[in-house]
PDB file of N, CA and C in Angstrom:
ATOM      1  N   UNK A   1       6.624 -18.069  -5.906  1.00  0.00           N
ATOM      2  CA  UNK A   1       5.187 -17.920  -5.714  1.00  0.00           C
ATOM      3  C   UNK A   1       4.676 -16.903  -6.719  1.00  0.00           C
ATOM      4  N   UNK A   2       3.980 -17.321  -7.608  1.00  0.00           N
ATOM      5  CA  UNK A   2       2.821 -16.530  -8.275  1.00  0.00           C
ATOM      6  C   UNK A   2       1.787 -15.371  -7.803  1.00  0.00           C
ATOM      7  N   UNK A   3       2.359 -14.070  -7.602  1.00  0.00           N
ATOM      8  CA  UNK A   3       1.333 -13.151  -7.178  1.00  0.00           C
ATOM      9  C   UNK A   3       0.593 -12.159  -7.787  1.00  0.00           C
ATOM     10  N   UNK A   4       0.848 -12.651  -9.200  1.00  0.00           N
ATOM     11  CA  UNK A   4      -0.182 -12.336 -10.083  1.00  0.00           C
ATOM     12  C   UNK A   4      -1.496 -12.240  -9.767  1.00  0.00           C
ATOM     13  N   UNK A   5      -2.094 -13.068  -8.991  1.00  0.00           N
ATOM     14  CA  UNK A   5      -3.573 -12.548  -9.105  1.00  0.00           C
ATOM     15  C   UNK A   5      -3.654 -12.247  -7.298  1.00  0.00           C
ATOM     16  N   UNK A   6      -3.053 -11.780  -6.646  1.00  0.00           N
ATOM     17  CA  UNK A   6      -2.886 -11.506  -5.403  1.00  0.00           C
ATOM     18  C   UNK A   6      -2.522 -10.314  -5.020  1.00  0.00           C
ATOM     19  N   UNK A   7      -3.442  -9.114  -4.720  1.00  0.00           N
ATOM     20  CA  UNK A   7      -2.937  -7.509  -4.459  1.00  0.00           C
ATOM     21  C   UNK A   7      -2.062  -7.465  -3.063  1.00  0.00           C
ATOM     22  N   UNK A   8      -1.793  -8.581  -2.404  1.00  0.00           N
ATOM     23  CA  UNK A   8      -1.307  -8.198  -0.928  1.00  0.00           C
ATOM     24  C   UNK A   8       0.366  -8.169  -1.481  1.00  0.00           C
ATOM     25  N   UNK A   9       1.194  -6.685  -0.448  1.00  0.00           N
ATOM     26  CA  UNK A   9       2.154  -6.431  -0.480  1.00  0.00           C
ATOM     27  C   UNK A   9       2.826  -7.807  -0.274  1.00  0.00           C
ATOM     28  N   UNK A  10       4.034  -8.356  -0.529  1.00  0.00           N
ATOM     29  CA  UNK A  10       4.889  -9.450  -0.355  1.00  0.00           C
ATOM     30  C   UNK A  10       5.202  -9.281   0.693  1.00  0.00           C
ATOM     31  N   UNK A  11       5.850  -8.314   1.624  1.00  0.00           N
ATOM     32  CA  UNK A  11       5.718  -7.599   3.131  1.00  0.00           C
ATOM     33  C   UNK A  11       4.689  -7.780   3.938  1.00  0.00           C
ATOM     34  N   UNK A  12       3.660  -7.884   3.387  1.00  0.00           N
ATOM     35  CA  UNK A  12       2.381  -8.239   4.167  1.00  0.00           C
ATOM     36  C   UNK A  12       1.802  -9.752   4.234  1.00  0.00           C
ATOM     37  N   UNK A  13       2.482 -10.540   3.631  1.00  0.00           N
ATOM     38  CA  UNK A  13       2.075 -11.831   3.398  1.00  0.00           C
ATOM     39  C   UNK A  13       2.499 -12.712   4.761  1.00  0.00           C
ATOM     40  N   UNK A  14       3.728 -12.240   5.491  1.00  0.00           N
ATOM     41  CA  UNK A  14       4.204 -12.691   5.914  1.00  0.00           C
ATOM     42  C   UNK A  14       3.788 -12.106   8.172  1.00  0.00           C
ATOM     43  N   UNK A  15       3.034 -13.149   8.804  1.00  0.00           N
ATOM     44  CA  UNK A  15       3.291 -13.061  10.040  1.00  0.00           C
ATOM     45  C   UNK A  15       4.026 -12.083  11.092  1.00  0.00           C
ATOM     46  N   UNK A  16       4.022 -11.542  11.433  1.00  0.00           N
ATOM     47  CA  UNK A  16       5.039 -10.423  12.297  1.00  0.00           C
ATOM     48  C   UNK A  16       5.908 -12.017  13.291  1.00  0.00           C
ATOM     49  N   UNK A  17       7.302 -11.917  13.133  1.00  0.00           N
ATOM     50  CA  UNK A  17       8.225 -12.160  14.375  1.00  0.00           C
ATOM     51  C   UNK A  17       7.757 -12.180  16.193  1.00  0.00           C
ATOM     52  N   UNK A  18       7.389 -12.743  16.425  1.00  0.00           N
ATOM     53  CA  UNK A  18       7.080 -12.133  17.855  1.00  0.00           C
ATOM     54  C   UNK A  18       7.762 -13.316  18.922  1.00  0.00           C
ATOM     55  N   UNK A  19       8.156 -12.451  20.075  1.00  0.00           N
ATOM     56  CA  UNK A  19       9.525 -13.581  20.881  1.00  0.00           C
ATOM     57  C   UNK A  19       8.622 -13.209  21.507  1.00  0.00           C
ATOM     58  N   UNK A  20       8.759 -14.617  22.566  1.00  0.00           N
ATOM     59  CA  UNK A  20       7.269 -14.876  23.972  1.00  0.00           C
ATOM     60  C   UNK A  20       8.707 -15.655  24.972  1.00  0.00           C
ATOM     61  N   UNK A  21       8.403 -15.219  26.236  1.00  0.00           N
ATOM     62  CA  UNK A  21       7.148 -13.994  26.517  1.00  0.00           C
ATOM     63  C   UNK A  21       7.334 -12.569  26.168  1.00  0.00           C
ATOM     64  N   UNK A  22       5.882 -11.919  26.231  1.00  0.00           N
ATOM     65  CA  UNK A  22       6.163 -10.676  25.695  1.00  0.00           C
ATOM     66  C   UNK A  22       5.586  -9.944  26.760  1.00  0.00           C
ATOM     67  N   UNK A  23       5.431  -8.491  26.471  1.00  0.00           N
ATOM     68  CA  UNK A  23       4.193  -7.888  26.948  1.00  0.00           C
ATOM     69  C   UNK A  23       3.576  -7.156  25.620  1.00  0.00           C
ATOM     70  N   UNK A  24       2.177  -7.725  25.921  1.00  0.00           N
ATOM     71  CA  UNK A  24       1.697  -7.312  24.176  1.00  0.00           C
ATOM     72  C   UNK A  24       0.212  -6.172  25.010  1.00  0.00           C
ATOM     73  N   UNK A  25       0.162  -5.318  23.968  1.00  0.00           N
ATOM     74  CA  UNK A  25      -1.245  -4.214  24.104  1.00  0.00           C
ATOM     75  C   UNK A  25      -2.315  -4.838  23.524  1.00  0.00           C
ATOM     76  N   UNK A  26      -3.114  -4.740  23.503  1.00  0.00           N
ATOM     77  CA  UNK A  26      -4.320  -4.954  22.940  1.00  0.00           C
ATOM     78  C   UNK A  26      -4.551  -3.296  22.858  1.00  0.00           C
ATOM     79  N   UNK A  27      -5.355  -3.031  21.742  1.00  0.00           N
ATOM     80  CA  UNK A  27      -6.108  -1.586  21.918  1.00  0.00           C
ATOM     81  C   UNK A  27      -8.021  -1.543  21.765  1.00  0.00           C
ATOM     82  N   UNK A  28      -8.602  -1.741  22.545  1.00  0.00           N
ATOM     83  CA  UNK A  28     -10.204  -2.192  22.968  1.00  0.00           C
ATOM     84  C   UNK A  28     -10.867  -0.815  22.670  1.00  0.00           C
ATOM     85  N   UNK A  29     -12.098  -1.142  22.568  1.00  0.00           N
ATOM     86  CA  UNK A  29     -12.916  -0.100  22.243  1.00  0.00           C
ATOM     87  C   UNK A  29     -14.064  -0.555  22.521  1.00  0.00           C
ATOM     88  N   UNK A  30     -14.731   0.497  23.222  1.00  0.00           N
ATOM     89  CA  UNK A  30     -16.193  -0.050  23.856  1.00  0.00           C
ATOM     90  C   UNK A  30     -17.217   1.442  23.815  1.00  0.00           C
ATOM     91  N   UNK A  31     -18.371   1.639  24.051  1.00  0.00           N
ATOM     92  CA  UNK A  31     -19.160   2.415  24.174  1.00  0.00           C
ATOM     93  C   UNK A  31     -18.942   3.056  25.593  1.00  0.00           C
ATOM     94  N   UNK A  32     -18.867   2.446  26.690  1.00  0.00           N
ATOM     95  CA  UNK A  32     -18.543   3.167  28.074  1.00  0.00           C
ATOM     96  C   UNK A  32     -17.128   2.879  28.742  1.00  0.00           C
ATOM     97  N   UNK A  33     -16.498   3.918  29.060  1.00  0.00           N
ATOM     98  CA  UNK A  33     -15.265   3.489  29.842  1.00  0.00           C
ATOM     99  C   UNK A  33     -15.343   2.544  30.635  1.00  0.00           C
ATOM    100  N   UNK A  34     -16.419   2.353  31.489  1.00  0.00           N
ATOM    101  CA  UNK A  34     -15.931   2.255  32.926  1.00  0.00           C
ATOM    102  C   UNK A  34     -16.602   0.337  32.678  1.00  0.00           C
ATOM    103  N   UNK A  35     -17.685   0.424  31.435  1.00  0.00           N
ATOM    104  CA  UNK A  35     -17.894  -1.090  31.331  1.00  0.00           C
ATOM    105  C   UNK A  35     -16.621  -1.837  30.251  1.00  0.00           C
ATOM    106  N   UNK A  36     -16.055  -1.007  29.536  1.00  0.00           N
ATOM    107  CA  UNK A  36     -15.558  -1.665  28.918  1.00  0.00           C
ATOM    108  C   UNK A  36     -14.389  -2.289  29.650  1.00  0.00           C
ATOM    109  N   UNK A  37     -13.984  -0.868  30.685  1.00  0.00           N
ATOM    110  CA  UNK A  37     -12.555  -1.595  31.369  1.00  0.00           C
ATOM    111  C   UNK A  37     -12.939  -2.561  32.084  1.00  0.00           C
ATOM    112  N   UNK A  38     -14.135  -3.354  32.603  1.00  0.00           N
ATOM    113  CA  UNK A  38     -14.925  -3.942  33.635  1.00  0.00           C
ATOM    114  C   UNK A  38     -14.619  -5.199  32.867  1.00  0.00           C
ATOM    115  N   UNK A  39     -14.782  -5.165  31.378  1.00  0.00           N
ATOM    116  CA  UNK A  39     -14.835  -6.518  30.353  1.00  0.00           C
ATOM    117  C   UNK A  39     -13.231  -6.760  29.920  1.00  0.00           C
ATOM    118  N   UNK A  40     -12.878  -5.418  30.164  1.00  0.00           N
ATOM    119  CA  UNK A  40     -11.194  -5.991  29.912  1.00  0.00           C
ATOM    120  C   UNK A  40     -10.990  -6.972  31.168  1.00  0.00           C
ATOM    121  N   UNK A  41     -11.018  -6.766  32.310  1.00  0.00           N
ATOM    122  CA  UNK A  41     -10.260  -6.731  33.330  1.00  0.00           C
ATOM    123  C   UNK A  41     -11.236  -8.462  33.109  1.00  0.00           C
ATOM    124  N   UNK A  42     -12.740  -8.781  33.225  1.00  0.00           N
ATOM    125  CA  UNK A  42     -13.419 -10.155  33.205  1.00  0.00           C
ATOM    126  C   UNK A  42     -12.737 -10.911  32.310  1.00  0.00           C
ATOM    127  N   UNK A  43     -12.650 -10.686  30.844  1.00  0.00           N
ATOM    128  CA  UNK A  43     -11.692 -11.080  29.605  1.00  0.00           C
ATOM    129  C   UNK A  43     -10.499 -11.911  29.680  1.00  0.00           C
ATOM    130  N   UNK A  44      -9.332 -11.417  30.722  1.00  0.00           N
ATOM    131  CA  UNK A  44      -8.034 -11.781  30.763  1.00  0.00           C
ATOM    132  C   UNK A  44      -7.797 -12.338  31.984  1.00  0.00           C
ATOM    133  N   UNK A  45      -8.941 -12.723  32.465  1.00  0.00           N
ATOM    134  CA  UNK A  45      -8.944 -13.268  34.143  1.00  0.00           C
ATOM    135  C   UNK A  45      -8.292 -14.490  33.961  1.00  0.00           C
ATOM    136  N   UNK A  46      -7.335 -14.588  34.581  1.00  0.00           N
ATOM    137  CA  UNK A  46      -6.705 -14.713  35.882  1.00  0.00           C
ATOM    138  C   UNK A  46      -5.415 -14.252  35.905  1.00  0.00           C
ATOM    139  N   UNK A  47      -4.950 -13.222  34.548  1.00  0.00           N
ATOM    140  CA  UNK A  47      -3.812 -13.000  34.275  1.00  0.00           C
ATOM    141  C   UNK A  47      -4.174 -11.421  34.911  1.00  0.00           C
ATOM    142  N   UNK A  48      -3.264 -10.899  35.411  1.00  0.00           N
ATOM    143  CA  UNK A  48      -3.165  -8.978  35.589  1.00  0.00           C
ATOM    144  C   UNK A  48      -3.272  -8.570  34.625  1.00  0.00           C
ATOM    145  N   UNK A  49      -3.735  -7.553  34.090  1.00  0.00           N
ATOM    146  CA  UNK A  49      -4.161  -6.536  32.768  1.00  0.00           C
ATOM    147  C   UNK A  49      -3.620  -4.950  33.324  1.00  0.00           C
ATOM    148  N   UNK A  50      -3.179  -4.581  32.610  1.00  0.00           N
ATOM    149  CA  UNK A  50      -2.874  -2.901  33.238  1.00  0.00           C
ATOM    150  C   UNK A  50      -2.911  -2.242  31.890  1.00  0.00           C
ATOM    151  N   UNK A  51      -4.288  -1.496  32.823  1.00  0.00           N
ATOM    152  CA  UNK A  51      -5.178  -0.432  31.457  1.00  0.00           C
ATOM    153  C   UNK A  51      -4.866   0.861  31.734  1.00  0.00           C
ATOM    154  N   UNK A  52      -5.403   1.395  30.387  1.00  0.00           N
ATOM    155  CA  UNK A  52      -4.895   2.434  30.680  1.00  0.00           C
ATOM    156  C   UNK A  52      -5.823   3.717  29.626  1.00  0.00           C
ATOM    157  N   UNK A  53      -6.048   4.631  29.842  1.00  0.00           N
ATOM    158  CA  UNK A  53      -6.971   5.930  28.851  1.00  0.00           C
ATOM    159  C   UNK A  53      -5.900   5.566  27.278  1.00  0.00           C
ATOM    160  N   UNK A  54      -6.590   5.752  26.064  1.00  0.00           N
ATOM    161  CA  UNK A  54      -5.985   5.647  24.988  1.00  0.00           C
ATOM    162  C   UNK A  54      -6.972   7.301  24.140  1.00  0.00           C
ATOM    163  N   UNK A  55      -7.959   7.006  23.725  1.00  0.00           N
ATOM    164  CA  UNK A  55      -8.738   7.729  23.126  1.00  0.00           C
ATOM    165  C   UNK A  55     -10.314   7.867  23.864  1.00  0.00           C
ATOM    166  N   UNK A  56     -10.781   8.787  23.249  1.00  0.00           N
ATOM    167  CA  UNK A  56     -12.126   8.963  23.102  1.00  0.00           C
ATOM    168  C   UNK A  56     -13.168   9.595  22.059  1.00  0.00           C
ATOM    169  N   UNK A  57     -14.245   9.057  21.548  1.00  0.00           N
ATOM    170  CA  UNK A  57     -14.400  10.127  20.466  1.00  0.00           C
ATOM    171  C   UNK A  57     -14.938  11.138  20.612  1.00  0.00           C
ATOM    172  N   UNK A  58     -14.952  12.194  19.925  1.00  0.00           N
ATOM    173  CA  UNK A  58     -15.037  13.256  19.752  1.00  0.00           C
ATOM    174  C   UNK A  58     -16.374  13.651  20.642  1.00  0.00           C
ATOM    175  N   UNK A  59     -17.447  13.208  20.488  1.00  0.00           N
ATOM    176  CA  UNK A  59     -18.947  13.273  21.057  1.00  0.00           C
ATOM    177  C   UNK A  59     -19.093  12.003  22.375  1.00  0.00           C
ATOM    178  N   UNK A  60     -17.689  11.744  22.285  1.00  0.00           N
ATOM    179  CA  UNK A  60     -18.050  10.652  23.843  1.00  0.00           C
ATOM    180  C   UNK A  60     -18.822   9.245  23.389  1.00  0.00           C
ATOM    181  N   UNK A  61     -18.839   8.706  22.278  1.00  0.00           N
ATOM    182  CA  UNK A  61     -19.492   7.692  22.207  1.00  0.00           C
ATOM    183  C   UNK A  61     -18.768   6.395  22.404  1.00  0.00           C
ATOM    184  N   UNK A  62     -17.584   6.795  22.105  1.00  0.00           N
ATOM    185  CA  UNK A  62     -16.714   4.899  21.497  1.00  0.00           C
ATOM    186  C   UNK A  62     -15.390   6.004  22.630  1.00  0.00           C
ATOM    187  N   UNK A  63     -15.150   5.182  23.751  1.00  0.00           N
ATOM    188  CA  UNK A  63     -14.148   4.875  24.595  1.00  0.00           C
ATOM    189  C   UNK A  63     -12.661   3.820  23.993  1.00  0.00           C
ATOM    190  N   UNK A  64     -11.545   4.322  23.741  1.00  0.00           N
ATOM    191  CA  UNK A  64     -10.696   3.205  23.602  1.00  0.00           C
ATOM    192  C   UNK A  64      -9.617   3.251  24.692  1.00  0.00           C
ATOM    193  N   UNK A  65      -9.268   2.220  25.501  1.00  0.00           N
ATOM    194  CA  UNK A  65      -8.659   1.590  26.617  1.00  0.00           C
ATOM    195  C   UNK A  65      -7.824   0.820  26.014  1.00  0.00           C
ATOM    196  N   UNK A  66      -6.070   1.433  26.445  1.00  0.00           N
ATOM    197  CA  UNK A  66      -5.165   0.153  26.040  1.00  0.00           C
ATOM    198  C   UNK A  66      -4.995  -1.016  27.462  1.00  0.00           C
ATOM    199  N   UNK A  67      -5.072  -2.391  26.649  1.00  0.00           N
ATOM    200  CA  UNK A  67      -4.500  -3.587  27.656  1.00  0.00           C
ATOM    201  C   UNK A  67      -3.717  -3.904  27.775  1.00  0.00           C
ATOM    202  N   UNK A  68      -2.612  -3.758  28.460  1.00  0.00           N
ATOM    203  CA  UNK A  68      -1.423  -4.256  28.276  1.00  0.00           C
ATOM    204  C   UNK A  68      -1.288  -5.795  29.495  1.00  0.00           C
ATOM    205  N   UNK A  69      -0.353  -6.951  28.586  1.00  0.00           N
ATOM    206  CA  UNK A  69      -0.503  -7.876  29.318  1.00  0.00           C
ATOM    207  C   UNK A  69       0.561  -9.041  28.925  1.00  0.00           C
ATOM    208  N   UNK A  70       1.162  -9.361  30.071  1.00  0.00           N
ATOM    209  CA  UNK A  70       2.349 -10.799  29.706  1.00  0.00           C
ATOM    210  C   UNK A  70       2.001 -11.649  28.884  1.00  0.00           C
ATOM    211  N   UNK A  71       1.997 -12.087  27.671  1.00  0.00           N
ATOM    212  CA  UNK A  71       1.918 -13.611  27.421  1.00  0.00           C
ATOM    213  C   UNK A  71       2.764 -14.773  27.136  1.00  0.00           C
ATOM    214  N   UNK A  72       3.006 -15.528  27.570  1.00  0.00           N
ATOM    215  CA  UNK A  72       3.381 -16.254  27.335  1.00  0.00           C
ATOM    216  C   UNK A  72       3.770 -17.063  26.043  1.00  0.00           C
ATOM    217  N   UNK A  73       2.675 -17.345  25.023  1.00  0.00           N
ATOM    218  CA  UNK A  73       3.200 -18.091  24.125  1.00  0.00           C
ATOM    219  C   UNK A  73       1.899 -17.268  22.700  1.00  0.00           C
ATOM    220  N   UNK A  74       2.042 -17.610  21.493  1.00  0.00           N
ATOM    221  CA  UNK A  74       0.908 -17.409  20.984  1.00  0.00           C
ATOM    222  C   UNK A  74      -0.617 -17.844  21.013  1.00  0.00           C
ATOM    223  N   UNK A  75      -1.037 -18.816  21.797  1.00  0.00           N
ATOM    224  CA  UNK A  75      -1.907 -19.580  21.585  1.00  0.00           C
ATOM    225  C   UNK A  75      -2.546 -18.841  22.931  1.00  0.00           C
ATOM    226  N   UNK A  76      -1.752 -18.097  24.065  1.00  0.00           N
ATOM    227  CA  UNK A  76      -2.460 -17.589  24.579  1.00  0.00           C
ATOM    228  C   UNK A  76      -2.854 -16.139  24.431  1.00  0.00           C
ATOM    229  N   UNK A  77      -2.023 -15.382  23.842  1.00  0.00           N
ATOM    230  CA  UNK A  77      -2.270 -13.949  22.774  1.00  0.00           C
ATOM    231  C   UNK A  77      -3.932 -14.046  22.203  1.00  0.00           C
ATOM    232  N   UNK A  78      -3.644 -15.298  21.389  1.00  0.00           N
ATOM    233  CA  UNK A  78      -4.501 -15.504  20.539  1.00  0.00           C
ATOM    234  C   UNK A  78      -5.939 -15.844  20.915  1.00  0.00           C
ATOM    235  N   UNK A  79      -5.836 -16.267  22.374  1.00  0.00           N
ATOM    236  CA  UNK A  79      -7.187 -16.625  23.370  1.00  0.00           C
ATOM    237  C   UNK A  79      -7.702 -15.325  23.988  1.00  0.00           C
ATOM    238  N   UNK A  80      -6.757 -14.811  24.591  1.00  0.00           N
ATOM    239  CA  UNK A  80      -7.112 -13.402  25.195  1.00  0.00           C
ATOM    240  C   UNK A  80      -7.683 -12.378  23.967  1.00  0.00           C
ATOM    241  N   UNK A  81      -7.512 -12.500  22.703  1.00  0.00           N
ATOM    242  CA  UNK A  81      -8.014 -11.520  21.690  1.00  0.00           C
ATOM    243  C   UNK A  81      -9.353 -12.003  21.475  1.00  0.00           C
ATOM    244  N   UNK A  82      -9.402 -13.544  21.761  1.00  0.00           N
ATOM    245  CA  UNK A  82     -10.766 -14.498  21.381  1.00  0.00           C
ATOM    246  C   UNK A  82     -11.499 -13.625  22.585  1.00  0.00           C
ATOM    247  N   UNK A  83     -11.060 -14.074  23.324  1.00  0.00           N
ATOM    248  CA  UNK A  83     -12.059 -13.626  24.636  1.00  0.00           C
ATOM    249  C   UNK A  83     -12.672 -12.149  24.787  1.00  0.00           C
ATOM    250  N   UNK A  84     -11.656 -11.353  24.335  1.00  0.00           N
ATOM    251  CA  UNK A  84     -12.210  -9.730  24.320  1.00  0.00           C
ATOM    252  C   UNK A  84     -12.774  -9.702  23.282  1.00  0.00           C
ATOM    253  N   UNK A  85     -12.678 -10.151  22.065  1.00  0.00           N
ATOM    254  CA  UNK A  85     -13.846  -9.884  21.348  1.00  0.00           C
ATOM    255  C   UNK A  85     -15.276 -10.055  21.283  1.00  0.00           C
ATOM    256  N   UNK A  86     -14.764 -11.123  21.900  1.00  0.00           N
ATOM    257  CA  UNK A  86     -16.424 -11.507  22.484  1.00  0.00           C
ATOM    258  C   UNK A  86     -16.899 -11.496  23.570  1.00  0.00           C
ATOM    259  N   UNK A  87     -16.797 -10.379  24.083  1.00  0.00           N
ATOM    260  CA  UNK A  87     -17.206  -9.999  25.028  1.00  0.00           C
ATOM    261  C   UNK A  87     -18.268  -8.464  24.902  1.00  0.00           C
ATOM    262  N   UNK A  88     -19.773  -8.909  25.119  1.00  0.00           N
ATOM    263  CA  UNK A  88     -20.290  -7.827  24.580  1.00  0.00           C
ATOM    264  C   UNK A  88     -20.176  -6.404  24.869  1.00  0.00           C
ATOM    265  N   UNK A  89     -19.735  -6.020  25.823  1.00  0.00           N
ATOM    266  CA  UNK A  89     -19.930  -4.405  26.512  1.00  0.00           C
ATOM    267  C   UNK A  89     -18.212  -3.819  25.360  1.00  0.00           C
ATOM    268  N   UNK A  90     -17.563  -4.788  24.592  1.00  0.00           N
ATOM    269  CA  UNK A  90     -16.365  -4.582  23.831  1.00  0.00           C
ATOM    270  C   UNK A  90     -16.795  -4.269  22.103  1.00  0.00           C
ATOM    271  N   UNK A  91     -16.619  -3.509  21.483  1.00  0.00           N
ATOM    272  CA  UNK A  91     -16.922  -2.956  20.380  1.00  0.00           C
ATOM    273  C   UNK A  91     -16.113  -3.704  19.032  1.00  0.00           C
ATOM    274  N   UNK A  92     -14.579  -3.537  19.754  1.00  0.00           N
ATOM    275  CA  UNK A  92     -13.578  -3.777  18.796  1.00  0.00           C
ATOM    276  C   UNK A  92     -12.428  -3.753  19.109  1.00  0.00           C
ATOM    277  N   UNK A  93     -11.118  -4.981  18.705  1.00  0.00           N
ATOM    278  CA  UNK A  93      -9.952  -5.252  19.346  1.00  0.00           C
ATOM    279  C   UNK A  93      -8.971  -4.931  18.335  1.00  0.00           C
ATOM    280  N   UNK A  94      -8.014  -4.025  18.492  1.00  0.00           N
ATOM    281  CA  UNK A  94      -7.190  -4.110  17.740  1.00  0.00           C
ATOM    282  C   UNK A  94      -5.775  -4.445  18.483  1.00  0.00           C
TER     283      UNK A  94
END
């Protein structure tokens, strides 16, 4: 492969390994604790979620809440990240 005109590390090109089931984190970020954990917990319904305090910023504005949660396969990883992102009272999923 030609990566001449391509700045991404060769290390980085490549997918992370991941064996399912897992238990994978999500790390969420919202403006209020108590709504954001409200949108975690709506988000991943019907599966259990167990949250937990991660950060806060400095002046209290942006709350981050880790999710931790079973999945099963990728396609459902990949739904549950769909779903918290779009979920408005949610800022940002990492």
């Amino acid at each position: 492969m030609d990566r001449s005109k391509d700045n991404t590390p060769a290390a980085c090109s490549k997918s992370p390994a991941i064996t399912y089931p897992c238990l994978w984190t999500y790390t969420v970020i919202g403006k209020e604790a108590d709504a954001t954990r409200e949108a975690i917990v709506a988000s991943c319904m019907p599966f259990p979620v167990k949250i937990s305090p991660s950060h806060s910023s400095s002046k209290g504005s942006y709350w981050s809440l880790k999710a931790e949660i079973a999945v099963k396969d990728e396609p459902m990883r990949l739904s549950l990240y769909q779903s918290l992102t779009s979920h408005p009272a949610i800022t940002l999923v990492l």
